[in-house]
Protein backbone atom coordinates (compact mmCIF):
# COMPACT_ATOMS: atom_id res chain seq x y z
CA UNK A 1 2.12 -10.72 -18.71
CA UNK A 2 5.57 -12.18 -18.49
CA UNK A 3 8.05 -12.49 -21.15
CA UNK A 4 11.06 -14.26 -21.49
CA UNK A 5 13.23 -12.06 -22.98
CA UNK A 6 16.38 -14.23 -23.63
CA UNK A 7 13.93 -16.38 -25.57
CA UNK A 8 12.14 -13.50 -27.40
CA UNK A 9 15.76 -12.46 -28.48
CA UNK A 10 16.92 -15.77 -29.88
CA UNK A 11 13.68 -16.32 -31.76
CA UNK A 12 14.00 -12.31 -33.09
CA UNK A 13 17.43 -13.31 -34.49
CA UNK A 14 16.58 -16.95 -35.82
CA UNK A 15 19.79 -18.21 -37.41
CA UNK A 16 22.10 -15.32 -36.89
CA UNK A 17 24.17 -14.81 -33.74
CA UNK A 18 22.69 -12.41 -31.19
CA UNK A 19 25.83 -10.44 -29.95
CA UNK A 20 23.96 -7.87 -27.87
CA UNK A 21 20.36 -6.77 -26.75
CA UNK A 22 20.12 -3.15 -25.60
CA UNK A 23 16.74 -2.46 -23.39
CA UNK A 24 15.52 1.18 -23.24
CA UNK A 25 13.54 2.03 -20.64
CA UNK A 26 13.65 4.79 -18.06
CA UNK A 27 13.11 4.35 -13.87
CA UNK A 28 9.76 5.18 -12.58
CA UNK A 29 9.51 8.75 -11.41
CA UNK A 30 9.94 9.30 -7.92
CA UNK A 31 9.19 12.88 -6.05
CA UNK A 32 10.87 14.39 -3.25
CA UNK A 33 9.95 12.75 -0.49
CA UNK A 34 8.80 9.88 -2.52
CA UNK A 35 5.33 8.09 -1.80
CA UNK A 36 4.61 4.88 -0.42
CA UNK A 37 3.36 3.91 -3.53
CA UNK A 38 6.58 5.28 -5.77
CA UNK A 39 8.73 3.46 -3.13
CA UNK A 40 7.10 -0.10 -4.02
CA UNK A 41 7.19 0.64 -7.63
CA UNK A 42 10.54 2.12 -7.43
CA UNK A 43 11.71 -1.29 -5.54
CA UNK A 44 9.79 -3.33 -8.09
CA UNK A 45 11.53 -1.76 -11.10
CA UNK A 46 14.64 -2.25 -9.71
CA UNK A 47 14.18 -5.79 -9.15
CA UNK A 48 13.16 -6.39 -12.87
CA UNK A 49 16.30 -4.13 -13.66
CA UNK A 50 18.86 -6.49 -12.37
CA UNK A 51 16.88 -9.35 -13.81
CA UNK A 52 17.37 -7.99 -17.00
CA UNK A 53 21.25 -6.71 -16.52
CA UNK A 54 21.87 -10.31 -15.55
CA UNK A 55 20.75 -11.93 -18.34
CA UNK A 56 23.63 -13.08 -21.06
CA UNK A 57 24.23 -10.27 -23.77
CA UNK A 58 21.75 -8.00 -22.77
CA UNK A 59 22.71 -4.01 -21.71
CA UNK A 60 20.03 -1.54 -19.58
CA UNK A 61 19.90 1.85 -21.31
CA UNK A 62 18.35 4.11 -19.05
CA UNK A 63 16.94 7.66 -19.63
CA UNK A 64 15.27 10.22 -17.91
CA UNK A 65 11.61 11.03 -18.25
């Protein structure tokens, strides 16, 4: 499914000004050496990542899982 966040945000907030999303997420786990498969997802997440970062007013908070 796709989402358009920026969207999702301004309908959230209706009326009032939207100053700053914060996303929470954490990057897909990876071992040492990592697998073909954790490389593609790895690459895939990062790609949404910087999607995300580049949108106005919105902040990547990442964790660790």
């Amino acid at each position: 499914m796709r989402v358009d966040f920026e969207r999702f945000c301004t309908t959230v907030c209706g009326d009032k000004e939207r100053v700053r999303t914060y996303f929470y997420d954490c990057m897909p786990y990876r071992t040492e050496p990592a697998t073909e498969d954790e490389k593609v997802r790895y690459a895939s997440y990062c790609k949404f990542r910087d999607i995300i970062e580049g949108l106005p007013r919105f902040q990547m908070r990442l964790g660790k899982l």
